[in-house]
PDB file of N, CA and C in Angstrom:
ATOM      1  N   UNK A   1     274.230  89.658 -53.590  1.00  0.00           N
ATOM      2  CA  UNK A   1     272.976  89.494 -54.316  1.00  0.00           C
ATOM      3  C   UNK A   1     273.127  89.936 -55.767  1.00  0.00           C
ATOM      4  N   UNK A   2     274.182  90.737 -55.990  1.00  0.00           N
ATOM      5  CA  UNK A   2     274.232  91.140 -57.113  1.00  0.00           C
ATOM      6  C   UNK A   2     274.753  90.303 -58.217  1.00  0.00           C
ATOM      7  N   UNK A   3     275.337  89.625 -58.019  1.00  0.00           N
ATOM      8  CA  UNK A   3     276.119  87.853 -58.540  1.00  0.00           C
ATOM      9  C   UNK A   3     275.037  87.182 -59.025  1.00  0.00           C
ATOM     10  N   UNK A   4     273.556  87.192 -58.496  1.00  0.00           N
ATOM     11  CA  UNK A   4     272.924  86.242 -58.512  1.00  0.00           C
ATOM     12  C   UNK A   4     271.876  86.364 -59.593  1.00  0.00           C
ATOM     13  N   UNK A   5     271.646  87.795 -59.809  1.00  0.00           N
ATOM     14  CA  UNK A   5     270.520  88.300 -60.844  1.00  0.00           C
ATOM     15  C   UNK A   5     271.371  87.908 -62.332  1.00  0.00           C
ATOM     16  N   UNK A   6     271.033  87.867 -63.412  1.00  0.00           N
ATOM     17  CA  UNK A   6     271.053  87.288 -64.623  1.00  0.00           C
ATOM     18  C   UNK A   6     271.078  88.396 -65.422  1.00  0.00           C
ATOM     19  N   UNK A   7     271.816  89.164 -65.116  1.00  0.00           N
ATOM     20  CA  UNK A   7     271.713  90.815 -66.006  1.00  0.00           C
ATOM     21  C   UNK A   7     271.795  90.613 -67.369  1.00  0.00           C
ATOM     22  N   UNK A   8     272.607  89.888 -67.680  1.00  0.00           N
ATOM     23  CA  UNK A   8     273.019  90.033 -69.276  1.00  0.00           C
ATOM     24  C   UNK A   8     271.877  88.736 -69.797  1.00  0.00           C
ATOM     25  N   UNK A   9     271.321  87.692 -69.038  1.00  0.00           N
ATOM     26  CA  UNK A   9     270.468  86.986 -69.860  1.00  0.00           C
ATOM     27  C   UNK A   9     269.218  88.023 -69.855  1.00  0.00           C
ATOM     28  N   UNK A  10     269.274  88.686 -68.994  1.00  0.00           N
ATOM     29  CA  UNK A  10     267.762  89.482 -69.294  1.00  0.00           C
ATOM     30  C   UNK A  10     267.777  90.678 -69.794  1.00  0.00           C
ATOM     31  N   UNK A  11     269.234  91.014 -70.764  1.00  0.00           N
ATOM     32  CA  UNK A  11     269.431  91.909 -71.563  1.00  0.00           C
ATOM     33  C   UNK A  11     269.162  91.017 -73.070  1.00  0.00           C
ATOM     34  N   UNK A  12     269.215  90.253 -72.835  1.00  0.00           N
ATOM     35  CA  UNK A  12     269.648  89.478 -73.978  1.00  0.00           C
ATOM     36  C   UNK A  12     268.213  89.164 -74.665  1.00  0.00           C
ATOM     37  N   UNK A  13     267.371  88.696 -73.399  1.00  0.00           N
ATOM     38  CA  UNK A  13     266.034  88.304 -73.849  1.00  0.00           C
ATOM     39  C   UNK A  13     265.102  89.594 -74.444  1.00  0.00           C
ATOM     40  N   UNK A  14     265.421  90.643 -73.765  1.00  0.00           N
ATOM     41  CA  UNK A  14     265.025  92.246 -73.666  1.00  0.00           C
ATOM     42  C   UNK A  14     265.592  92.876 -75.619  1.00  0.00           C
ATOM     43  N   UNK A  15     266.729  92.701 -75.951  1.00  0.00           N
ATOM     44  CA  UNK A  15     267.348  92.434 -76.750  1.00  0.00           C
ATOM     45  C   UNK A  15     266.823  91.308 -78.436  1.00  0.00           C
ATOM     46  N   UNK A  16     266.612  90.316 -77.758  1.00  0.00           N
ATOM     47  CA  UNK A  16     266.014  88.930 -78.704  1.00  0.00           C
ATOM     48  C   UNK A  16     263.987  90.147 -78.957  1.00  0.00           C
ATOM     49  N   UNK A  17     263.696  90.263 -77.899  1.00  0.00           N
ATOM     50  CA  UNK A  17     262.680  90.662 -78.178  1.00  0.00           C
ATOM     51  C   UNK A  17     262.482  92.057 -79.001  1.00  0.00           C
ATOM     52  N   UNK A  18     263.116  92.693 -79.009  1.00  0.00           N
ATOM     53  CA  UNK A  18     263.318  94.044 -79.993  1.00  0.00           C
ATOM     54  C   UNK A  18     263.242  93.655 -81.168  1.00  0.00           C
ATOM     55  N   UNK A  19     264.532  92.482 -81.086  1.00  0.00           N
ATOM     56  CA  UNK A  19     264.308  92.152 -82.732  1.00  0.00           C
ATOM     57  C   UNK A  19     263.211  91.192 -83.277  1.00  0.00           C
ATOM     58  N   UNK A  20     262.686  90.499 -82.424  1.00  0.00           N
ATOM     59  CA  UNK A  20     261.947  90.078 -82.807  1.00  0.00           C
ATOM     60  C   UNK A  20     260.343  91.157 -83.707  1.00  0.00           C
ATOM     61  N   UNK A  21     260.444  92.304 -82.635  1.00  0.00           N
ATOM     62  CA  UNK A  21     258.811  93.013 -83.088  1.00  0.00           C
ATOM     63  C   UNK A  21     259.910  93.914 -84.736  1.00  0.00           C
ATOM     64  N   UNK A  22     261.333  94.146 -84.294  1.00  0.00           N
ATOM     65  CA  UNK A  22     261.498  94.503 -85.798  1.00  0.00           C
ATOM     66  C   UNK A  22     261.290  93.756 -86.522  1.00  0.00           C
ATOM     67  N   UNK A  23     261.144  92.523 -86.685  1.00  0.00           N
ATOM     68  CA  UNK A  23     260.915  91.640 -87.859  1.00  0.00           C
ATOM     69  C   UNK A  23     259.812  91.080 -87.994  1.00  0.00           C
ATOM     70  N   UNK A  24     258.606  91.274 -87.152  1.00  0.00           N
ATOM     71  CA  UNK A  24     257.101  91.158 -87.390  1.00  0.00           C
ATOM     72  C   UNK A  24     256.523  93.246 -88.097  1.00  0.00           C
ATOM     73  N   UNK A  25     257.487  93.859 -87.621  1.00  0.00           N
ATOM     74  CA  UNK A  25     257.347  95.240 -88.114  1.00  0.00           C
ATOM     75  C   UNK A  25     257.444  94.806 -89.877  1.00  0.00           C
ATOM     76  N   UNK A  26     258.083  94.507 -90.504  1.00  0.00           N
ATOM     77  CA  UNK A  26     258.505  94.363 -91.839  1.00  0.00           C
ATOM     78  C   UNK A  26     256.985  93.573 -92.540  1.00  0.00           C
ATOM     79  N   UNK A  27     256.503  92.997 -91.695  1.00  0.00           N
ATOM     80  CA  UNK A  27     255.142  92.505 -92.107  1.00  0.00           C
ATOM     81  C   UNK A  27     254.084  93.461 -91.816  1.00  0.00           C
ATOM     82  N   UNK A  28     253.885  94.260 -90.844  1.00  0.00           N
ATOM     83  CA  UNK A  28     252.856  95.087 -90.557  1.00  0.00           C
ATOM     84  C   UNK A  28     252.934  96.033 -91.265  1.00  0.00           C
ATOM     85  N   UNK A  29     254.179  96.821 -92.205  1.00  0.00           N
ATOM     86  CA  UNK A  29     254.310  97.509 -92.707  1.00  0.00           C
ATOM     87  C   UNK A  29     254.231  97.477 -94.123  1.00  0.00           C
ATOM     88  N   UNK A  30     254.208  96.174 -94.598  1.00  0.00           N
ATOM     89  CA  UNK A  30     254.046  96.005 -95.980  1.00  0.00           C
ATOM     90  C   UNK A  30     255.027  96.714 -96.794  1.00  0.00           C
ATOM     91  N   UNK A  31     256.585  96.348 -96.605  1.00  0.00           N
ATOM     92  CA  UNK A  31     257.738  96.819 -97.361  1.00  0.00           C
ATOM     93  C   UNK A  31     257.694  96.254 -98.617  1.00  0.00           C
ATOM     94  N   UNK A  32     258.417  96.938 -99.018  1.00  0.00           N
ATOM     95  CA  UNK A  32     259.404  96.303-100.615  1.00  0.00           C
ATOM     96  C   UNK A  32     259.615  95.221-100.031  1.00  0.00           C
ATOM     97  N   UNK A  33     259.937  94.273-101.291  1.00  0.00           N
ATOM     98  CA  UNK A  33     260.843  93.128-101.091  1.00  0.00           C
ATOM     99  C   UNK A  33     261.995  93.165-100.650  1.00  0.00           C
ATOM    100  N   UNK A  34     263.047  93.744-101.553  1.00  0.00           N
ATOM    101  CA  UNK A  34     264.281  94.052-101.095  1.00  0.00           C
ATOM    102  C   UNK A  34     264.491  94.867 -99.921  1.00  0.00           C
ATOM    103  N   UNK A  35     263.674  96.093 -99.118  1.00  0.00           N
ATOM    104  CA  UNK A  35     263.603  95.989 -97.923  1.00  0.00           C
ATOM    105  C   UNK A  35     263.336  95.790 -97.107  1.00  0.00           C
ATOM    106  N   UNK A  36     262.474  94.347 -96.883  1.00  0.00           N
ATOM    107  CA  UNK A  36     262.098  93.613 -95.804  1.00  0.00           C
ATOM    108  C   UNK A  36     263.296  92.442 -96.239  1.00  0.00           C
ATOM    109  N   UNK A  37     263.512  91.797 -97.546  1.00  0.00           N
ATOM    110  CA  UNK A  37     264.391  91.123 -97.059  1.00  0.00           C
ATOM    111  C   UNK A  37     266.045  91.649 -96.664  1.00  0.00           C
ATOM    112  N   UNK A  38     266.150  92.724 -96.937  1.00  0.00           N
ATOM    113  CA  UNK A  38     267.234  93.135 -95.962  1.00  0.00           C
ATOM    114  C   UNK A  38     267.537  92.987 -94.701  1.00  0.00           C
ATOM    115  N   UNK A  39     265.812  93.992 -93.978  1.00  0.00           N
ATOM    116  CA  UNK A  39     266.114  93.505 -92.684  1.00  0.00           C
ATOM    117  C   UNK A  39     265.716  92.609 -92.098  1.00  0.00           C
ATOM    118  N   UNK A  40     265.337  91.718 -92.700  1.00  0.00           N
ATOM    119  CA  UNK A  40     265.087  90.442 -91.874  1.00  0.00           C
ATOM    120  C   UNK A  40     266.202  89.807 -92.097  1.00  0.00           C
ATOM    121  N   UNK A  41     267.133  89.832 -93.157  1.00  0.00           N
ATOM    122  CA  UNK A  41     268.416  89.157 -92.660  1.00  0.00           C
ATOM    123  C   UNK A  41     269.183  89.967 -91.842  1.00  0.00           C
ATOM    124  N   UNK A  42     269.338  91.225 -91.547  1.00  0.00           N
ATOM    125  CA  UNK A  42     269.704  91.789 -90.612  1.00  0.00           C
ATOM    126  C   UNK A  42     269.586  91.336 -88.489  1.00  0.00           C
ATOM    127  N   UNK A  43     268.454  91.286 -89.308  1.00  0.00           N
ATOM    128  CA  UNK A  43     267.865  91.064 -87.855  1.00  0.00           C
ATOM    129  C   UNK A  43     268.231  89.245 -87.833  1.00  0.00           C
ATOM    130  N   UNK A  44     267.895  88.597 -88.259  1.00  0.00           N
ATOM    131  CA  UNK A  44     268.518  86.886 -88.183  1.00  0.00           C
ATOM    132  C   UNK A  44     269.696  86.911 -87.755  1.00  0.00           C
ATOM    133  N   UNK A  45     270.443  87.938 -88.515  1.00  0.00           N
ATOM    134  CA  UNK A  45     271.739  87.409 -88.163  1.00  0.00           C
ATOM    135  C   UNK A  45     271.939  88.187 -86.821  1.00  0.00           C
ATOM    136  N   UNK A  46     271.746  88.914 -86.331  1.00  0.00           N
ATOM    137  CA  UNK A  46     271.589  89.793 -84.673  1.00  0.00           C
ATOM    138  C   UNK A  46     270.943  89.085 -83.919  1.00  0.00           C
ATOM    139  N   UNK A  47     269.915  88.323 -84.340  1.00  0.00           N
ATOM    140  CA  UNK A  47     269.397  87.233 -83.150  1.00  0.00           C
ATOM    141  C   UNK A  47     269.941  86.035 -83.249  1.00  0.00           C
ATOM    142  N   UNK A  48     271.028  85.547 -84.002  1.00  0.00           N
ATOM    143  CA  UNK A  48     271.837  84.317 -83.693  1.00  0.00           C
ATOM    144  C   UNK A  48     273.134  84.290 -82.894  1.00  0.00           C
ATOM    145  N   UNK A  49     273.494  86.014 -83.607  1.00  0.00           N
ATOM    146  CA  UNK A  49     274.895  86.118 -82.314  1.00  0.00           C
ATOM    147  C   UNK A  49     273.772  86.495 -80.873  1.00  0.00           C
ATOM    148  N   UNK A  50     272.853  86.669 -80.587  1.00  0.00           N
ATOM    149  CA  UNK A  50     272.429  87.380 -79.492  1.00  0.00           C
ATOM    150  C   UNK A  50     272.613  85.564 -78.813  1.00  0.00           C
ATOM    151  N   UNK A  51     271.784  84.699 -79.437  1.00  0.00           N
ATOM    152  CA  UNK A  51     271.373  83.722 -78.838  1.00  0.00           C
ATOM    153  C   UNK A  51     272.769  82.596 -78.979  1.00  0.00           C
ATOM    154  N   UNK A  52     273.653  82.986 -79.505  1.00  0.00           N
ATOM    155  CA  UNK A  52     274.970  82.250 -79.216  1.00  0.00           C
ATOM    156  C   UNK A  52     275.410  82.827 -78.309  1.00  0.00           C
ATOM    157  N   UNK A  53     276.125  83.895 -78.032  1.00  0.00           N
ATOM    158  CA  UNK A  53     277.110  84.664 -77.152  1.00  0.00           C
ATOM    159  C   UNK A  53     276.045  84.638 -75.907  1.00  0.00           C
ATOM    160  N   UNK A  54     274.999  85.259 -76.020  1.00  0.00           N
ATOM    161  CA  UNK A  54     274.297  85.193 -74.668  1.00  0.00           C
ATOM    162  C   UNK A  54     273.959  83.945 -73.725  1.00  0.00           C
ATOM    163  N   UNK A  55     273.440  83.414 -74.404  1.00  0.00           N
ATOM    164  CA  UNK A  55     272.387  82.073 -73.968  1.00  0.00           C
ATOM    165  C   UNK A  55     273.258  80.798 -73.679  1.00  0.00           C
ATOM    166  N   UNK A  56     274.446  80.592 -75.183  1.00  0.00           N
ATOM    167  CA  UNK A  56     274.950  79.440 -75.383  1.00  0.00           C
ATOM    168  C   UNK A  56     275.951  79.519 -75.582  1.00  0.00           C
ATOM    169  N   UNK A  57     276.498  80.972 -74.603  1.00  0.00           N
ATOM    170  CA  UNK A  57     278.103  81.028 -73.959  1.00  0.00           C
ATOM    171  C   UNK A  57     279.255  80.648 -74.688  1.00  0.00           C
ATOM    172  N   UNK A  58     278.976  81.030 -75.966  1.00  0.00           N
ATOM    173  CA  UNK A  58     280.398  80.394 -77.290  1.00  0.00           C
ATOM    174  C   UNK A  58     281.521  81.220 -76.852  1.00  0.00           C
ATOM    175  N   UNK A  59     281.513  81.989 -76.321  1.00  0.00           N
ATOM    176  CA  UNK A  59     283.006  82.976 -76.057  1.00  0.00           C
ATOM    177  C   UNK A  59     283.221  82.099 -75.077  1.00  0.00           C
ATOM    178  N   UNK A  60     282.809  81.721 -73.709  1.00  0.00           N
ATOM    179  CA  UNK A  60     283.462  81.012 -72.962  1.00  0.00           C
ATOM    180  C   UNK A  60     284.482  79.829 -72.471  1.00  0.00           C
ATOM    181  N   UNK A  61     284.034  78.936 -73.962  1.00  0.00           N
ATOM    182  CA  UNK A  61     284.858  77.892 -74.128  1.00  0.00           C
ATOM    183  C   UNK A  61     285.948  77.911 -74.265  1.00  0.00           C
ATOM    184  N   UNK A  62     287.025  76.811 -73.681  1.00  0.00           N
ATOM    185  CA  UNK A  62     288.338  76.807 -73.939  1.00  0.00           C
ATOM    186  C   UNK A  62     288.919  76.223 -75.211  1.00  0.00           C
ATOM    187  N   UNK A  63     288.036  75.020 -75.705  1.00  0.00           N
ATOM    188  CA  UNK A  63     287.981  74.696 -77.158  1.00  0.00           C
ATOM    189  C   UNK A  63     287.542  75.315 -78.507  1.00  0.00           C
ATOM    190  N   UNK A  64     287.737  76.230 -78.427  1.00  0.00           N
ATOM    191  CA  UNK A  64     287.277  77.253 -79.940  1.00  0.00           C
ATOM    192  C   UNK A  64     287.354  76.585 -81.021  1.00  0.00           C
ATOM    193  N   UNK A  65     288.021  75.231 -81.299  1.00  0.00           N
ATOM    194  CA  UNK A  65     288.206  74.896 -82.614  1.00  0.00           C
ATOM    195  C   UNK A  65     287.071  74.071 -82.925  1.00  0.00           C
ATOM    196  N   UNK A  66     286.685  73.147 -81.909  1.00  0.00           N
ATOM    197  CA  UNK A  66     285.736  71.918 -81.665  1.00  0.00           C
ATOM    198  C   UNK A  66     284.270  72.824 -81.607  1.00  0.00           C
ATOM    199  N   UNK A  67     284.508  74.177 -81.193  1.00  0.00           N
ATOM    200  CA  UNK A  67     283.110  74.845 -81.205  1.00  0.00           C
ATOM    201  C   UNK A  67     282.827  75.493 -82.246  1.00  0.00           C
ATOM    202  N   UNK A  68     283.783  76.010 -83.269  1.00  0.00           N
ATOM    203  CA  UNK A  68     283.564  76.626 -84.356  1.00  0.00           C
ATOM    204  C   UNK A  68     283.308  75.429 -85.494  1.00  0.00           C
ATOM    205  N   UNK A  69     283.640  74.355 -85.407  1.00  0.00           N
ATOM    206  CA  UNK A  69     284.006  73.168 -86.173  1.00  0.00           C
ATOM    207  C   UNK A  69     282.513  72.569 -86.510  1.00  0.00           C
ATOM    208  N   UNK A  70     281.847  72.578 -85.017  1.00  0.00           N
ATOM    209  CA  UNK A  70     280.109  72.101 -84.991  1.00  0.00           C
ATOM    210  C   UNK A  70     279.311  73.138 -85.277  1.00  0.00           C
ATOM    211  N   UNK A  71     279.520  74.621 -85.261  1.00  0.00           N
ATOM    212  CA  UNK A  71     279.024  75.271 -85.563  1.00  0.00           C
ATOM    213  C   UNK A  71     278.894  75.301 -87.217  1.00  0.00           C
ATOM    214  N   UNK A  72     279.964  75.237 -87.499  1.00  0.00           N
ATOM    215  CA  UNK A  72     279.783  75.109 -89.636  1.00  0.00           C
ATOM    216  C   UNK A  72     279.046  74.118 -89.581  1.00  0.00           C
ATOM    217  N   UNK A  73     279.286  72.762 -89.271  1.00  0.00           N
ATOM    218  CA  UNK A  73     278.630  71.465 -89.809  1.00  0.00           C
ATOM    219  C   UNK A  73     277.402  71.847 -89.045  1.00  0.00           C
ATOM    220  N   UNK A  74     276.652  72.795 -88.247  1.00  0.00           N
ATOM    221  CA  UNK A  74     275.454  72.981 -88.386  1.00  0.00           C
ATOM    222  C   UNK A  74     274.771  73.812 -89.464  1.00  0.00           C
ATOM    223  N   UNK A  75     275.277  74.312 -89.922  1.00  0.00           N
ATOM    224  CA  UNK A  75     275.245  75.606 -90.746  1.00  0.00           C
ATOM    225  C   UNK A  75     275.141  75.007 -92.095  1.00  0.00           C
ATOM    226  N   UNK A  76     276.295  73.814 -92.380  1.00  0.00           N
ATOM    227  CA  UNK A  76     276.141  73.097 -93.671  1.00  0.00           C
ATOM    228  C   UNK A  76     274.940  72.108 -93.833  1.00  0.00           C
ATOM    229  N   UNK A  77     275.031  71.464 -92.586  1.00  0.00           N
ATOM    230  CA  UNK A  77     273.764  70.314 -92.372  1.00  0.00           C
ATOM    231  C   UNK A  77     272.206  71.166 -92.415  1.00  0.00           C
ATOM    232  N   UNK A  78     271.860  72.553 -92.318  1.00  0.00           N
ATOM    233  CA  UNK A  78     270.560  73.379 -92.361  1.00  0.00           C
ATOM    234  C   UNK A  78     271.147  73.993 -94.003  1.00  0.00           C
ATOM    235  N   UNK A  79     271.716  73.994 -94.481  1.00  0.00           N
ATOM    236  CA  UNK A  79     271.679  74.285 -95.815  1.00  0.00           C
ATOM    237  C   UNK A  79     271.613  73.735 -96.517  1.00  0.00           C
ATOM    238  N   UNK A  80     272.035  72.166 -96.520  1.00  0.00           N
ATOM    239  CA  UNK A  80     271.986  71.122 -97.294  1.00  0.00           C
ATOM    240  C   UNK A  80     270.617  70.772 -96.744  1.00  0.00           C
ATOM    241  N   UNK A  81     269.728  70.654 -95.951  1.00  0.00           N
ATOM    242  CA  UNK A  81     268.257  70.379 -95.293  1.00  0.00           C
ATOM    243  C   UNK A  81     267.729  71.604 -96.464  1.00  0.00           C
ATOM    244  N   UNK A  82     267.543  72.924 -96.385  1.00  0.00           N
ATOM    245  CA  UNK A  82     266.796  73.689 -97.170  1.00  0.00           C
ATOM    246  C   UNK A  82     266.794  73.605 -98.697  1.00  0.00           C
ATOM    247  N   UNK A  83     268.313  73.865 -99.304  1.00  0.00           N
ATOM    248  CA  UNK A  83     268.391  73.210-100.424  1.00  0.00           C
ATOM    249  C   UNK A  83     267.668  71.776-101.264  1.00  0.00           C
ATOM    250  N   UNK A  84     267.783  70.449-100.459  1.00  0.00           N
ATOM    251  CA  UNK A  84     266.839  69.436-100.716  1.00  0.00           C
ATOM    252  C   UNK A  84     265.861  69.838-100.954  1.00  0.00           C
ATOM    253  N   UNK A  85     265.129  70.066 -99.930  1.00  0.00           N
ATOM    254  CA  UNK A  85     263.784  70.589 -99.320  1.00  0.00           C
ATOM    255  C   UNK A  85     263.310  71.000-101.205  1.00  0.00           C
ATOM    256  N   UNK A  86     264.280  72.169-101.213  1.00  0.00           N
ATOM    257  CA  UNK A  86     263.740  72.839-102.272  1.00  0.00           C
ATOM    258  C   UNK A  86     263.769  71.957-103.719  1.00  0.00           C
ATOM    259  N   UNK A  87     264.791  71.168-103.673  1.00  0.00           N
ATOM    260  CA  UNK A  87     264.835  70.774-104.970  1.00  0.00           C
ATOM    261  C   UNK A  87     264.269  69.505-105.141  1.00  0.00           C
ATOM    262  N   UNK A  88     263.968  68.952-104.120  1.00  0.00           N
ATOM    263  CA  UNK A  88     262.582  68.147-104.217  1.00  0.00           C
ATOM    264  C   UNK A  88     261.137  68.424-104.574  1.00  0.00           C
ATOM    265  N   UNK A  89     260.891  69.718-103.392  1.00  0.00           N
ATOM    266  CA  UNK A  89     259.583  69.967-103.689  1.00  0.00           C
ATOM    267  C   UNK A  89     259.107  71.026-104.755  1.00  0.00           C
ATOM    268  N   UNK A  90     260.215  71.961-104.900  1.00  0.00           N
ATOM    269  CA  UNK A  90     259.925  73.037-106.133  1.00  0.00           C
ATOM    270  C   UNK A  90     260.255  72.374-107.014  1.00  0.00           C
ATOM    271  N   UNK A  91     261.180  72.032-107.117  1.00  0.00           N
ATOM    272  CA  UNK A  91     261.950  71.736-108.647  1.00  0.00           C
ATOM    273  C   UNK A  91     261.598  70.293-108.872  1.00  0.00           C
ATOM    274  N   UNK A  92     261.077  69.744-108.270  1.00  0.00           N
ATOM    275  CA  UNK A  92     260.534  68.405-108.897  1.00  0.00           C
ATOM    276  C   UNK A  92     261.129  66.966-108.956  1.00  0.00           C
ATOM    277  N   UNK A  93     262.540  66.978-108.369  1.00  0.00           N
ATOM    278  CA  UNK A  93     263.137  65.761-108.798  1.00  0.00           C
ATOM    279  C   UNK A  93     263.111  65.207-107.645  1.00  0.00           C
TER     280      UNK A  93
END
């Protein structure tokens, strides 16, 4: 029975949720700029390895190259999405 419980996804979620109230904390608290945006990139980047390694099992694979490979071109494809974004709608062109 012990095989069957989900320990580490329900560490993980237990985990995702911590950081989550730390990063609604940074709003209830009315920080500085520079220290809310600290830890909210702190915390982003702790809830993406949480929700890769945990959830979407990236250590497990036998292909590391093909998984690290889609992982950038997601990473480039949401930066090149925000960037536009911005220089369309702020900047005007």
């Amino acid at each position: 029975m012990k095989e069957l419980f989900p320990k580490q996804h329900v560490m993980g979620f237990g985990f995702s949720l911590l950081l989550t109230l730390v990063a609604l904390s940074v709003v209830a608290f009315d920080m500085s700029y520079t220290m809310a945006f600290a830890i909210l990139l702190v915390t982003a980047l702790a809830q993406a390895t949480v929700q890769l390694v945990l959830f979407m099992h990236i250590g497990e694979s036998e292909d590391k190259k093909t998984l690290y490979t889609t992982i950038l071109y997601s990473v480039f494809v949401g930066v090149v999405t925000i960037l536009g974004t911005l220089f369309a709608m702020i900047w005007g062109y």
